[in-house]
N, C-alpha and C. Protein backbone atom coordinates (compact mmCIF):
# COMPACT_ATOMS: atom_id res chain seq x y z
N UNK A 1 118.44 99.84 97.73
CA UNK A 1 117.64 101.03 97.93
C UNK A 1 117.40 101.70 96.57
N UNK A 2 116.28 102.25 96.02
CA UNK A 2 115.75 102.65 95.15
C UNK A 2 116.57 104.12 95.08
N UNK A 3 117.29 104.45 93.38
CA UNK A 3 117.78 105.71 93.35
C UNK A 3 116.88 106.65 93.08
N UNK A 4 115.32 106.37 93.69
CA UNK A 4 114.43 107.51 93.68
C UNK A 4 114.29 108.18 95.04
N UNK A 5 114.89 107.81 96.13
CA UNK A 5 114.81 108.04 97.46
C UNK A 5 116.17 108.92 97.89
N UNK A 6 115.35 109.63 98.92
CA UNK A 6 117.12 110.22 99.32
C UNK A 6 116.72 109.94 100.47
N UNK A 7 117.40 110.54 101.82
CA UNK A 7 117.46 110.46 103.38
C UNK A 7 117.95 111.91 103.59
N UNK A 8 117.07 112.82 104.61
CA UNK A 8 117.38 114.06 105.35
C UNK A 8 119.14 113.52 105.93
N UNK A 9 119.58 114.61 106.62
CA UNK A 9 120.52 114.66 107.83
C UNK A 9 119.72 113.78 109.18
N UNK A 10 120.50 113.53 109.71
CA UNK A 10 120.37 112.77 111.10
C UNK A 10 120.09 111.70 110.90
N UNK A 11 119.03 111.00 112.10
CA UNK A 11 118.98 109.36 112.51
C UNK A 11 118.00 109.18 111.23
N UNK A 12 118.09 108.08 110.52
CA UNK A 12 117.35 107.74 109.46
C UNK A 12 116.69 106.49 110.38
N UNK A 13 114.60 106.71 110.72
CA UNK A 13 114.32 105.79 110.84
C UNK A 13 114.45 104.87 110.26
N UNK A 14 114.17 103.15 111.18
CA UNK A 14 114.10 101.83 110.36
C UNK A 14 113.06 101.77 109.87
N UNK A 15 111.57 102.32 109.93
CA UNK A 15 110.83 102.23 108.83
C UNK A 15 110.42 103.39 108.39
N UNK A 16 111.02 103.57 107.07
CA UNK A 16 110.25 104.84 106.20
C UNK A 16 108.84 104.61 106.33
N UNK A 17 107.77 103.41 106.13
CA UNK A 17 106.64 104.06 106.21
C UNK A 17 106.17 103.66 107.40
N UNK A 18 106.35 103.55 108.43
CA UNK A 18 106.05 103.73 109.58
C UNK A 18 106.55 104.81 110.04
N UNK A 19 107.74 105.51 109.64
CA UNK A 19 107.93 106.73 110.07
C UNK A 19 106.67 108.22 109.42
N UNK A 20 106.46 108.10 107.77
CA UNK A 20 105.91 108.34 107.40
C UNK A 20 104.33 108.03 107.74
N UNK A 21 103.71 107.29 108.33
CA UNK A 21 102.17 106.92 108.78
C UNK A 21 102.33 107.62 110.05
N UNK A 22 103.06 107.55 111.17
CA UNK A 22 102.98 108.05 112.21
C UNK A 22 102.94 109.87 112.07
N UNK A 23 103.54 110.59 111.44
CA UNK A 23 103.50 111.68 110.85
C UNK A 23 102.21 112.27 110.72
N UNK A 24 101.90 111.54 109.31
CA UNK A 24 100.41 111.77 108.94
C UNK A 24 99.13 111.46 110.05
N UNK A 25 99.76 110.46 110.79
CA UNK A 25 98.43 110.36 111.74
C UNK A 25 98.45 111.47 112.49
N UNK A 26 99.71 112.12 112.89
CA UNK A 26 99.46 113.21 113.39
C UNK A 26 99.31 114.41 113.35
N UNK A 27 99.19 114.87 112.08
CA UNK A 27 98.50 115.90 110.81
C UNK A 27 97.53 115.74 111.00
N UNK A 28 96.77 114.79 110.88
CA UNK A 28 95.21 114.00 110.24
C UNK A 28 94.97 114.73 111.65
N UNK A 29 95.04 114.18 113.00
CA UNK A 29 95.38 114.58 114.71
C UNK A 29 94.90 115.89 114.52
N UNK A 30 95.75 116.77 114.05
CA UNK A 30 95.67 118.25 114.58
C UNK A 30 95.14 119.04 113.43
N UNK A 31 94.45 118.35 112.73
CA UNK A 31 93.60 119.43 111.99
C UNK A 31 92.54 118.95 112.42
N UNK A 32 91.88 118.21 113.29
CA UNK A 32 90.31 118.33 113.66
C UNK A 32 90.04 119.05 114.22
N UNK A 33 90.56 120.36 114.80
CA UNK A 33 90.85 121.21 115.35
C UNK A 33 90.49 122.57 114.97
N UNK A 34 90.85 122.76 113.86
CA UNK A 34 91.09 123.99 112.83
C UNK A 34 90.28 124.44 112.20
N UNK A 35 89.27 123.41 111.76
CA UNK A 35 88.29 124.87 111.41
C UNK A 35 88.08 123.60 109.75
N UNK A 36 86.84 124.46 109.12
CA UNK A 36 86.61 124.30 107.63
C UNK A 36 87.48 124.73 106.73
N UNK A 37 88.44 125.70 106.67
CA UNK A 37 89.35 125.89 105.54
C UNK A 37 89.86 124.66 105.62
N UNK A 38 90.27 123.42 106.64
CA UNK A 38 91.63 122.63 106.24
C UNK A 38 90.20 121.83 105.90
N UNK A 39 90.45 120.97 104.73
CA UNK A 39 90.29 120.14 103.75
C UNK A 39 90.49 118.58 104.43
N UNK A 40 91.29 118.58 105.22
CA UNK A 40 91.45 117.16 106.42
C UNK A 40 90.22 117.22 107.31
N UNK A 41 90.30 118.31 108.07
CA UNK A 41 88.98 119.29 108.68
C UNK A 41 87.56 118.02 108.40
N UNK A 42 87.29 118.61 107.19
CA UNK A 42 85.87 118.57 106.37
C UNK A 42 85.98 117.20 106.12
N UNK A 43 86.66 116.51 106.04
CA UNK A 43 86.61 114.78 105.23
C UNK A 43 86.79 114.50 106.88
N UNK A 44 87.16 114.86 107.80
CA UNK A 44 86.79 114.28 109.54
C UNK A 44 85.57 114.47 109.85
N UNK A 45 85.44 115.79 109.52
CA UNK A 45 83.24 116.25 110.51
C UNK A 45 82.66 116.03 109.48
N UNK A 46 82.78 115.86 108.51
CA UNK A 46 81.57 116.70 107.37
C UNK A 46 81.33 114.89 107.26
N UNK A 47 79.89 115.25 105.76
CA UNK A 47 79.73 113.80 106.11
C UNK A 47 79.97 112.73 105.22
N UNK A 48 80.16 111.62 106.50
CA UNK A 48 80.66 110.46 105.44
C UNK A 48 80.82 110.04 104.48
N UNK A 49 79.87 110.25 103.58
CA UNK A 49 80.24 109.93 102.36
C UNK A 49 81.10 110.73 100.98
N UNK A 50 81.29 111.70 101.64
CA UNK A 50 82.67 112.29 100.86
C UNK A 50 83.67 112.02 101.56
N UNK A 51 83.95 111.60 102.15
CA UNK A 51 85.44 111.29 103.02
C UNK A 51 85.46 109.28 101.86
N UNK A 52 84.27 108.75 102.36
CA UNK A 52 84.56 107.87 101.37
C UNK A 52 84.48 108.02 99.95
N UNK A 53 83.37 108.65 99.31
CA UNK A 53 83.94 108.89 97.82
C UNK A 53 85.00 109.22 97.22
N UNK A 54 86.13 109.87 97.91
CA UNK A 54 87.23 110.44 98.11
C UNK A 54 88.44 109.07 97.78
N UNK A 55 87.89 108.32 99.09
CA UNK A 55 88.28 107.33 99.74
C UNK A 55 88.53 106.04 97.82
N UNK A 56 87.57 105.95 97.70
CA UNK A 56 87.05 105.19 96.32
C UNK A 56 87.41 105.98 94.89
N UNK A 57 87.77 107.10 95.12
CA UNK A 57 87.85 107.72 93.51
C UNK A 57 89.29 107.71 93.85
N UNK A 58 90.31 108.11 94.59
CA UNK A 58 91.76 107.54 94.38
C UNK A 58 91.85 106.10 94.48
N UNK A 59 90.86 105.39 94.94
CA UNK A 59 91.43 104.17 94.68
C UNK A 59 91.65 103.41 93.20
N UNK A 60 90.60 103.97 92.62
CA UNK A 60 89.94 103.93 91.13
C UNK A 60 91.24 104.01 90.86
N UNK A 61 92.11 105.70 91.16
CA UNK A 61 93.31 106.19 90.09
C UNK A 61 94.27 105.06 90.21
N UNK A 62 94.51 104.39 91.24
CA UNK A 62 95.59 103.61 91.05
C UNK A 62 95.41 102.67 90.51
N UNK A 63 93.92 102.35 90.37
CA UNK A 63 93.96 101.32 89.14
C UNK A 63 94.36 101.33 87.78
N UNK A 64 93.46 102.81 87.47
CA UNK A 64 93.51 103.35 86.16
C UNK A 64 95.19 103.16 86.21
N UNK A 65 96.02 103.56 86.93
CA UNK A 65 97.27 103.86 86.74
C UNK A 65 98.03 102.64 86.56
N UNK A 66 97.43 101.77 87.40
CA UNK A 66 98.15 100.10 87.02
C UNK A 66 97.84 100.45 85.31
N UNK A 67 96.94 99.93 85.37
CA UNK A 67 96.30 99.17 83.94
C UNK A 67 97.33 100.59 82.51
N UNK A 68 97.57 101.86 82.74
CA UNK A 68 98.07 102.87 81.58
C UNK A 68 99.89 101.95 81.61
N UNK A 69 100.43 101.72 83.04
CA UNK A 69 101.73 101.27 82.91
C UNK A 69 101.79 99.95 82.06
N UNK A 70 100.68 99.31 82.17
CA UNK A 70 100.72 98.02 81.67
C UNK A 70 100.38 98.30 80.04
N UNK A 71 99.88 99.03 79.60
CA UNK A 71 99.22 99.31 77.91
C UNK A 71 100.77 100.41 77.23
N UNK A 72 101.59 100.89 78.69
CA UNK A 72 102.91 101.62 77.93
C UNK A 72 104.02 100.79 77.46
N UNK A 73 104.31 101.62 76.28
CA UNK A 73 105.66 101.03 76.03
C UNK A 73 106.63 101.98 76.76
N UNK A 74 107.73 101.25 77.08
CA UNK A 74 109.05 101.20 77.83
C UNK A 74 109.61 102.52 77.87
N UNK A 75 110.02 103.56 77.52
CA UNK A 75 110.12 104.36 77.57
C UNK A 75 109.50 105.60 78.22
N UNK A 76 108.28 105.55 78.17
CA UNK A 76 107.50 105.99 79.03
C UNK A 76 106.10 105.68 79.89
N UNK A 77 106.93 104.49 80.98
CA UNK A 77 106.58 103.90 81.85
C UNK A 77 107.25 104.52 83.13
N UNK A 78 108.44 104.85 82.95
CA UNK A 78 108.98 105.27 84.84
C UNK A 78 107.86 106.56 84.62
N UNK A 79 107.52 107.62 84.21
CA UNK A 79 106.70 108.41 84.42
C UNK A 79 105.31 108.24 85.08
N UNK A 80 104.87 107.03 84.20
CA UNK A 80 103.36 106.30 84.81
C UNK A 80 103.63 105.52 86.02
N UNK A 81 104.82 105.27 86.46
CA UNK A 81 105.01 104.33 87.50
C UNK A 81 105.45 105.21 88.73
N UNK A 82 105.61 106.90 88.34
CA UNK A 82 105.88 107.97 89.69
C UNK A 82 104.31 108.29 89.32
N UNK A 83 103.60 108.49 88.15
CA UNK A 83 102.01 108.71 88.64
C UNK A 83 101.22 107.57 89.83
N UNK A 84 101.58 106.56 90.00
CA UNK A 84 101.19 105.43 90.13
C UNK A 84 101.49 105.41 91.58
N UNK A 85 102.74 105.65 91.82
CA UNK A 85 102.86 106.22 93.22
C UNK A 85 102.60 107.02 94.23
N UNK A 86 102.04 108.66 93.40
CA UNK A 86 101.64 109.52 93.79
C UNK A 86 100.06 109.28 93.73
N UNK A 87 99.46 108.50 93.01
CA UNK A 87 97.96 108.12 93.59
C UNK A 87 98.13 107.01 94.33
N UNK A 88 98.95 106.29 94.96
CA UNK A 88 98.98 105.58 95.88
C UNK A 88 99.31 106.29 97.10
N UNK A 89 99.65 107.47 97.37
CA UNK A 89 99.95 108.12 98.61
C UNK A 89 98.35 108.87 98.48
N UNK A 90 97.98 109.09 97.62
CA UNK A 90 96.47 109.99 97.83
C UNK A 90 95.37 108.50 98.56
N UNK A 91 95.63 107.43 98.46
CA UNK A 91 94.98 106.65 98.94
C UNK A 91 95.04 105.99 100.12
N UNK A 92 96.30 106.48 100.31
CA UNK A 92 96.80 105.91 102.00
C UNK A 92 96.35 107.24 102.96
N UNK A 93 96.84 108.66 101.95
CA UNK A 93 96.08 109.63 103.09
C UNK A 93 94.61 109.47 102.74
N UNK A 94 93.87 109.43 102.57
CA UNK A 94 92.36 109.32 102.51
C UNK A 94 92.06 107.76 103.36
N UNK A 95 92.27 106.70 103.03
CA UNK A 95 92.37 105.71 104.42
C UNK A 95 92.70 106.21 105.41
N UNK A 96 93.55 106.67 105.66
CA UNK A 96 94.05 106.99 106.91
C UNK A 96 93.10 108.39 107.92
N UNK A 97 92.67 108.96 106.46
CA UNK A 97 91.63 110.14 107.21
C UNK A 97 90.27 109.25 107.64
N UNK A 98 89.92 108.22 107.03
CA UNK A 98 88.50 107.50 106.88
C UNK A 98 88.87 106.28 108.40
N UNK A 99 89.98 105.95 108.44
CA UNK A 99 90.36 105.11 109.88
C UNK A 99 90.51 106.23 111.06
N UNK A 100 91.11 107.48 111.31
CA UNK A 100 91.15 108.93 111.94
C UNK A 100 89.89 108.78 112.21
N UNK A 101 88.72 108.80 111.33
CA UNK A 101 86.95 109.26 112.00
C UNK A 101 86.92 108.23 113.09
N UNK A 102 87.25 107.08 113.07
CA UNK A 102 86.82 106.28 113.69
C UNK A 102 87.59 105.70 115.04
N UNK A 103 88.83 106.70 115.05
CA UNK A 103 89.83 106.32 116.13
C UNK A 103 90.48 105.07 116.26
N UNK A 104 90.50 104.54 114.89
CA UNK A 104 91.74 103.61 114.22
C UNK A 104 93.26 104.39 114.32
N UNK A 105 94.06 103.62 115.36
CA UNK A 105 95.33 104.33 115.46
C UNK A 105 96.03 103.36 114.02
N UNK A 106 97.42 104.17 113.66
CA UNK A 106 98.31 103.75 112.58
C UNK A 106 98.98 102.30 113.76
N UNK A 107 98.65 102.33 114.97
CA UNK A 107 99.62 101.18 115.85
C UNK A 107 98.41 99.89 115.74
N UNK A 108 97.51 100.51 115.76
CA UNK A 108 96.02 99.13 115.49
C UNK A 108 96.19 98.74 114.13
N UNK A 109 96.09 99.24 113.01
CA UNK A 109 96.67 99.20 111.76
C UNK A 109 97.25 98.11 111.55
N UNK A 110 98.80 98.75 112.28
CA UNK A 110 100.01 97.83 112.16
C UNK A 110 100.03 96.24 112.52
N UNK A 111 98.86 96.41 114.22
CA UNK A 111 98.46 95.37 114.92
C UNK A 111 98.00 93.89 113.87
N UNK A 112 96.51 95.06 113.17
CA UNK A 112 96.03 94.37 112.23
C UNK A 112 96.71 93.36 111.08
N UNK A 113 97.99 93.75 110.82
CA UNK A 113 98.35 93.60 109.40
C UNK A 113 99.11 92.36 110.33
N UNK A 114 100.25 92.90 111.45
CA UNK A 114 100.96 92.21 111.76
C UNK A 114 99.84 90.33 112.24
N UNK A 115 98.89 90.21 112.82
CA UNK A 115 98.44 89.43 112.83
C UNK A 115 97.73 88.32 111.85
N UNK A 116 98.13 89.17 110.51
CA UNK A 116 98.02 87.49 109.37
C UNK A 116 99.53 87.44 108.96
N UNK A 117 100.16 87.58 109.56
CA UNK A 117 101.64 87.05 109.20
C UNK A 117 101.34 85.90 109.65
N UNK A 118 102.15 85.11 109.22
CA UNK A 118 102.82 83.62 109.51
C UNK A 118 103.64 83.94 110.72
N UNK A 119 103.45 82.76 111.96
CA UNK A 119 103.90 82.71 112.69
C UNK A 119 105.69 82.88 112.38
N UNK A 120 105.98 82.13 111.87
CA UNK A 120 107.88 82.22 111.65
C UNK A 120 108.21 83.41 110.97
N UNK A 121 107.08 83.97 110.52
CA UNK A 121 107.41 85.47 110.05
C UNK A 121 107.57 86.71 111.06
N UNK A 122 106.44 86.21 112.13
CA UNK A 122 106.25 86.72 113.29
C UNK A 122 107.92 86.60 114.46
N UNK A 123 108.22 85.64 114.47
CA UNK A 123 109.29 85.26 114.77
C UNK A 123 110.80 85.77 114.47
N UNK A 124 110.81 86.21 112.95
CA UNK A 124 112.22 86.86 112.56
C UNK A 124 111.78 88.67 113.16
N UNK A 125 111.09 89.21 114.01
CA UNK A 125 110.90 89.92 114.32
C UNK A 125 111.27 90.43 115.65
N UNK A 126 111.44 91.76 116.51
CA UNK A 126 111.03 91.72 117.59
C UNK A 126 110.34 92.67 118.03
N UNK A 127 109.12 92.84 119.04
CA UNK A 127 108.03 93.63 119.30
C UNK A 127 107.01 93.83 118.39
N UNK A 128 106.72 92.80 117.88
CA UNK A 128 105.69 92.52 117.11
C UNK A 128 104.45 92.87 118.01
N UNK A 129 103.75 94.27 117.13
CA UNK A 129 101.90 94.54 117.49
C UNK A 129 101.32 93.43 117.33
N UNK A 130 100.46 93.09 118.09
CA UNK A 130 99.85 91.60 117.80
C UNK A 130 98.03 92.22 117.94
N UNK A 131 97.30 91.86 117.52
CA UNK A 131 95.75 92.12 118.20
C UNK A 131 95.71 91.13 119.12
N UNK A 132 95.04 91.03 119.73
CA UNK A 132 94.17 90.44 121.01
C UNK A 132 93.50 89.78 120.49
N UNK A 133 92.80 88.47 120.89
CA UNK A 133 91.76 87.72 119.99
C UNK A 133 90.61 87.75 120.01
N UNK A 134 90.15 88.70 121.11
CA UNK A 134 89.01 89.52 121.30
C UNK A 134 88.61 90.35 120.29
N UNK A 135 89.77 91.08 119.64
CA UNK A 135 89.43 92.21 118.98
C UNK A 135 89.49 92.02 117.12
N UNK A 136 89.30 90.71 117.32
CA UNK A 136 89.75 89.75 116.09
C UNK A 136 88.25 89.44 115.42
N UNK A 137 87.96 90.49 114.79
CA UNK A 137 85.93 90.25 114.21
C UNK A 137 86.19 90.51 112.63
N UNK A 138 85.77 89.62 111.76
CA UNK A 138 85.90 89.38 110.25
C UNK A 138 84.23 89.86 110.23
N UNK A 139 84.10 90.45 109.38
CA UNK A 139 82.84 90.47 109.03
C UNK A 139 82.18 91.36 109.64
N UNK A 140 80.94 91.02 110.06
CA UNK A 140 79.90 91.85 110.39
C UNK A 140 79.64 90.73 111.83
């Protein structure tokens, strides 16, 4: 376990970011609700293409942020590598607001991902989300 992590009191879920996605989906949830001050709000109704530009300009940062860790010397790299992290959470909430418009649950998500596993990967598991093969469309 990474000595950048701690754990609250009580039951420590088995997945931090499944505990963490389920959360946010339900933030993302209850601010469509609220009005134009919330900022979740406006990237749900308002229109599309700032929810994706949004979507695309943190993605950018975590590039930019790969590529500064890789040009640092050693010393000050764990700094670029907690920047690097923190624009990687700005990109999972902005996906996650841009899958929210569209009534992409974090369990379809999971579905999704879990279905290009390798079968024997599938296997060291149990209750594996699976998609349906109906709902299985590449492309357009």
């Amino acid at each position: 376990m990474s000595d950048k992590i701690h754990f609250t009191d009580g039951l420590k879920p088995s997945s931090q970011i499944g505990a963490a996605l389920e959360c946010l989906e339900v933030t993302i949830d209850e601010r469509r609700g609220v009005g134009e001050a919330s900022y979740t709000y406006r990237l749900l109704e308002g229109p599309l293409d700032t929810a994706l530009k949004k979507l695309m300009e943190e993605a950018g940062e975590v590039a930019l942020a790969a590529k500064d860790i890789e040009a640092a010397e050693v010393p000050s790299r764990d700094a670029l590598i907690d920047h690097l992290r923190y624009e990687a959470g700005d990109v999972i909430y902005h996906l996650m607001v841009v899958l929210a418009r569209y009534g992409v649950s974090v369990d379809e998500l999971a579905a999704e991902m879990n279905t290009r596993m390798a079968e024997d990967a599938i296997a060291l598991r149990e209750g594996v989300a699976l998609l349906d093969q109906e709902h299985i469309k590449r492309g357009k």
